[in-house]
C-alpha atoms as a PDB file:
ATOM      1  CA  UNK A   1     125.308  73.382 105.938  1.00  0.00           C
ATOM      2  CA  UNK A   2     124.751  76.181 103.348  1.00  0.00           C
ATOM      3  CA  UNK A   3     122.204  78.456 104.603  1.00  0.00           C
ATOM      4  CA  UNK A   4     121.680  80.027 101.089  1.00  0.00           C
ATOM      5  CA  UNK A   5     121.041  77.026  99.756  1.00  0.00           C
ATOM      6  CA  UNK A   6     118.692  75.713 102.131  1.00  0.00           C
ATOM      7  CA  UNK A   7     116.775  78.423 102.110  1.00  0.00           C
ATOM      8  CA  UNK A   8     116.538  78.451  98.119  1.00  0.00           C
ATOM      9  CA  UNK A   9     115.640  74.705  99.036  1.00  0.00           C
ATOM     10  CA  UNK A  10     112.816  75.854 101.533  1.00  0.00           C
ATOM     11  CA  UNK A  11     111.450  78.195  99.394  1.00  0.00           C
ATOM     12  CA  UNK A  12     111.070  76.279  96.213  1.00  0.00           C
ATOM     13  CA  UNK A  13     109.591  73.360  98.040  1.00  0.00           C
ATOM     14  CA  UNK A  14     106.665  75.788  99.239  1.00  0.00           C
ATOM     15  CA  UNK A  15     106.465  77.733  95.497  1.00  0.00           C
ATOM     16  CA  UNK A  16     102.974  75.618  94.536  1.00  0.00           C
ATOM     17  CA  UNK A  17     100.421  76.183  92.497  1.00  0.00           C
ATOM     18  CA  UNK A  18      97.420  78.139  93.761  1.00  0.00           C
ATOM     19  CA  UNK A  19      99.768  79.865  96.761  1.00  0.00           C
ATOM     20  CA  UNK A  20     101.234  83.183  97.052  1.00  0.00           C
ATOM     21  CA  UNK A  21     104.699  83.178  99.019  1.00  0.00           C
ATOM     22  CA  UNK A  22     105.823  86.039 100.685  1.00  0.00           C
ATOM     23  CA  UNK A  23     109.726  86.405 101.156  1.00  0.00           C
ATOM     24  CA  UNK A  24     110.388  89.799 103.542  1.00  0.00           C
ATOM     25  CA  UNK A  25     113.014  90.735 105.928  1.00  0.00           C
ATOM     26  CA  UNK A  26     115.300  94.036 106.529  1.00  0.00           C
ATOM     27  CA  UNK A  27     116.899  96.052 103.934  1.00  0.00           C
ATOM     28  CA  UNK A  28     120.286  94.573 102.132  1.00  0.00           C
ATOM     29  CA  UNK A  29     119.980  91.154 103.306  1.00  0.00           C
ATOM     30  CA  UNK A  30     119.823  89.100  99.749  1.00  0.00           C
ATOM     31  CA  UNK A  31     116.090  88.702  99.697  1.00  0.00           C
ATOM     32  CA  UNK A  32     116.008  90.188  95.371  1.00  0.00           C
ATOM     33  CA  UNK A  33     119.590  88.007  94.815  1.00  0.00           C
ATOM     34  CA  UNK A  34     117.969  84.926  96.123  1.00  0.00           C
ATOM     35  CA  UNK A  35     114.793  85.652  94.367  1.00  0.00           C
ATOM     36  CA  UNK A  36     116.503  85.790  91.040  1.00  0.00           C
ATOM     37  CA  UNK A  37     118.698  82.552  92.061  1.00  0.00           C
ATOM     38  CA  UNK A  38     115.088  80.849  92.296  1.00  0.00           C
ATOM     39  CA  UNK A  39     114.086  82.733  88.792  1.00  0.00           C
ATOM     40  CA  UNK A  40     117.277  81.358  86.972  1.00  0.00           C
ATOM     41  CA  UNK A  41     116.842  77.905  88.129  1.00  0.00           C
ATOM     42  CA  UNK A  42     112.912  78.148  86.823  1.00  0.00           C
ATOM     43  CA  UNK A  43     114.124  78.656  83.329  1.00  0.00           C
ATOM     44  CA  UNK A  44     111.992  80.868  81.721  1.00  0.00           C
ATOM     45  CA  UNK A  45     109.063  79.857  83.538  1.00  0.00           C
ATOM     46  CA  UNK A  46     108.622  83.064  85.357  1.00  0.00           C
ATOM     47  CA  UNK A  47     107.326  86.621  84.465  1.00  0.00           C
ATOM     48  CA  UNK A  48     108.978  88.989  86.827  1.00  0.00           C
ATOM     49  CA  UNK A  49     107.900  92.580  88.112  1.00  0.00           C
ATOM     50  CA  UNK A  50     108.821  95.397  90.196  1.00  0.00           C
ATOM     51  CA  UNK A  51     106.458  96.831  92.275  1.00  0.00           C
ATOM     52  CA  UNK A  52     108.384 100.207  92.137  1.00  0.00           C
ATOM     53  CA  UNK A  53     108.115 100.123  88.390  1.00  0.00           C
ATOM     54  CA  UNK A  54     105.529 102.763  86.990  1.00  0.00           C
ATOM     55  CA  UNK A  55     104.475 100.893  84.289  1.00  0.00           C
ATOM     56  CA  UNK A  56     104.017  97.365  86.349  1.00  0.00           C
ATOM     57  CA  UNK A  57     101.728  99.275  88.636  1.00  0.00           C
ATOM     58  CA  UNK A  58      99.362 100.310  86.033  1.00  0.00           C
ATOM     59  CA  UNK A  59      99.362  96.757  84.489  1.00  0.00           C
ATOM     60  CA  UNK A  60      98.307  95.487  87.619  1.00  0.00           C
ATOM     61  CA  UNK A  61      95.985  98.184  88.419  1.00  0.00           C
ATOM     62  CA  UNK A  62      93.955  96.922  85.870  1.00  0.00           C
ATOM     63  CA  UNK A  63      92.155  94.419  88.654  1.00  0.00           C
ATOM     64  CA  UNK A  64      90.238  92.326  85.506  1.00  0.00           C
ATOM     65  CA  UNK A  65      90.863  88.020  84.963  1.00  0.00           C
ATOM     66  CA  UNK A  66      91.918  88.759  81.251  1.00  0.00           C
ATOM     67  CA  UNK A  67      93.888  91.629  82.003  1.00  0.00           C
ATOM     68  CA  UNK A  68      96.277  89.085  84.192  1.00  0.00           C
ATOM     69  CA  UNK A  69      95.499  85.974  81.768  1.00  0.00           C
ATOM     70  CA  UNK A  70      96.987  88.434  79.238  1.00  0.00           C
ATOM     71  CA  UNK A  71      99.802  89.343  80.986  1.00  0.00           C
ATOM     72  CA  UNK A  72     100.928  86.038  82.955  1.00  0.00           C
ATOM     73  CA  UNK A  73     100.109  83.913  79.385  1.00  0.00           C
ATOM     74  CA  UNK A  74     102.112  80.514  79.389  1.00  0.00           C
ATOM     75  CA  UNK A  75     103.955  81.536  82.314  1.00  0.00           C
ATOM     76  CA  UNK A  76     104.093  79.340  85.596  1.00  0.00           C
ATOM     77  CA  UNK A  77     105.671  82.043  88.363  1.00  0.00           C
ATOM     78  CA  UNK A  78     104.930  85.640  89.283  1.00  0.00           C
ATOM     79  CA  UNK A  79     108.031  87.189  90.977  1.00  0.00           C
ATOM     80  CA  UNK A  80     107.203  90.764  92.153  1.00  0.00           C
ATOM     81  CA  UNK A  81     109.766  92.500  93.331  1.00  0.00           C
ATOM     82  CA  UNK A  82     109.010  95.582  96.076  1.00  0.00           C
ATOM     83  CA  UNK A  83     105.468  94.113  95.593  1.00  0.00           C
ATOM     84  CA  UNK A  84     104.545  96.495  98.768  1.00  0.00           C
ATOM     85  CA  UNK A  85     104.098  99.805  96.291  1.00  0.00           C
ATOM     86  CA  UNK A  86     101.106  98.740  94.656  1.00  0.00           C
ATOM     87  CA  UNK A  87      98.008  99.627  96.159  1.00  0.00           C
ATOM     88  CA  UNK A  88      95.779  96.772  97.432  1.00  0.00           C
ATOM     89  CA  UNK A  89      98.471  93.967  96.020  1.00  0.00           C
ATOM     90  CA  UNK A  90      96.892  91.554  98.342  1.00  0.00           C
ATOM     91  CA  UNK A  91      93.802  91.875  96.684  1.00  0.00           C
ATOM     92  CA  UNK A  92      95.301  91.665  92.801  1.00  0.00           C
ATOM     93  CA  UNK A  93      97.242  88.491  93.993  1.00  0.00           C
ATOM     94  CA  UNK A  94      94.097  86.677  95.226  1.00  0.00           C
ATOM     95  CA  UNK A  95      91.773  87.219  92.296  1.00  0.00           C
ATOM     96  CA  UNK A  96      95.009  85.897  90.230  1.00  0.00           C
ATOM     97  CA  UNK A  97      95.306  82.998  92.874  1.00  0.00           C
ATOM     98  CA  UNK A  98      91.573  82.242  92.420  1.00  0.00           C
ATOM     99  CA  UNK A  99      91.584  82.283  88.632  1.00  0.00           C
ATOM    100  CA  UNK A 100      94.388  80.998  87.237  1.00  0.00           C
ATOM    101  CA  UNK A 101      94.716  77.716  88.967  1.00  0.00           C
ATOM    102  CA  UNK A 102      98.223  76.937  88.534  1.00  0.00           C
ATOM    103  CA  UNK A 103      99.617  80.269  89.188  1.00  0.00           C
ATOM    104  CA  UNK A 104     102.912  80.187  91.929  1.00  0.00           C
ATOM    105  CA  UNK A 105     103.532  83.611  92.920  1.00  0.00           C
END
């Protein structure tokens, strides 16, 4: 068996709409490489931010529906990367969750 690809498997089985997946484990282990595995095989479905970013911060510190309507637009998948630097994500990613219907993140 072929971990990676099981877990790719795993993880794209549970990416639905209206649910926010969290994919965490210790430093240097593949967690961004397989993330971006899952992005390529979306094919262009996916907006994709890091949470270490600056600018990506103050996007999503803008906490209004439109705001995020703006910025996901036709997109299907949010990917944030290092999504633990920006304050009160858990909040942000529910009031996405809760308004745009079929949102994966």
């Amino acid at each position: 068996m072929n971990i990676k690809r099981e877990i790719e498997k795993q993880i794209k089985n549970k990416l639905l709409p209206g649910r926010v997946l969290l994919l965490f484990g210790t430093r240097r282990v593949g967690k961004t490489f397989l993330m971006n595995q899952i992005i390529k095989s979306l094919k262009g479905e996916s907006l994709v931010l890091n949470g270490e970013d600056l600018q990506a911060q103050e996007i999503l510190n803008r906490r209004t529906i439109q705001n995020y309507k703006n910025l996901i637009g036709n997109k299907k998948c949010l990917f944030i990367d290092e999504a633990q630097h920006i304050l009160e994500i858990g909040s942000k990613l529910k009031l996405m969750i809760d308004e745009l219907k079929n949102l994966r993140i």
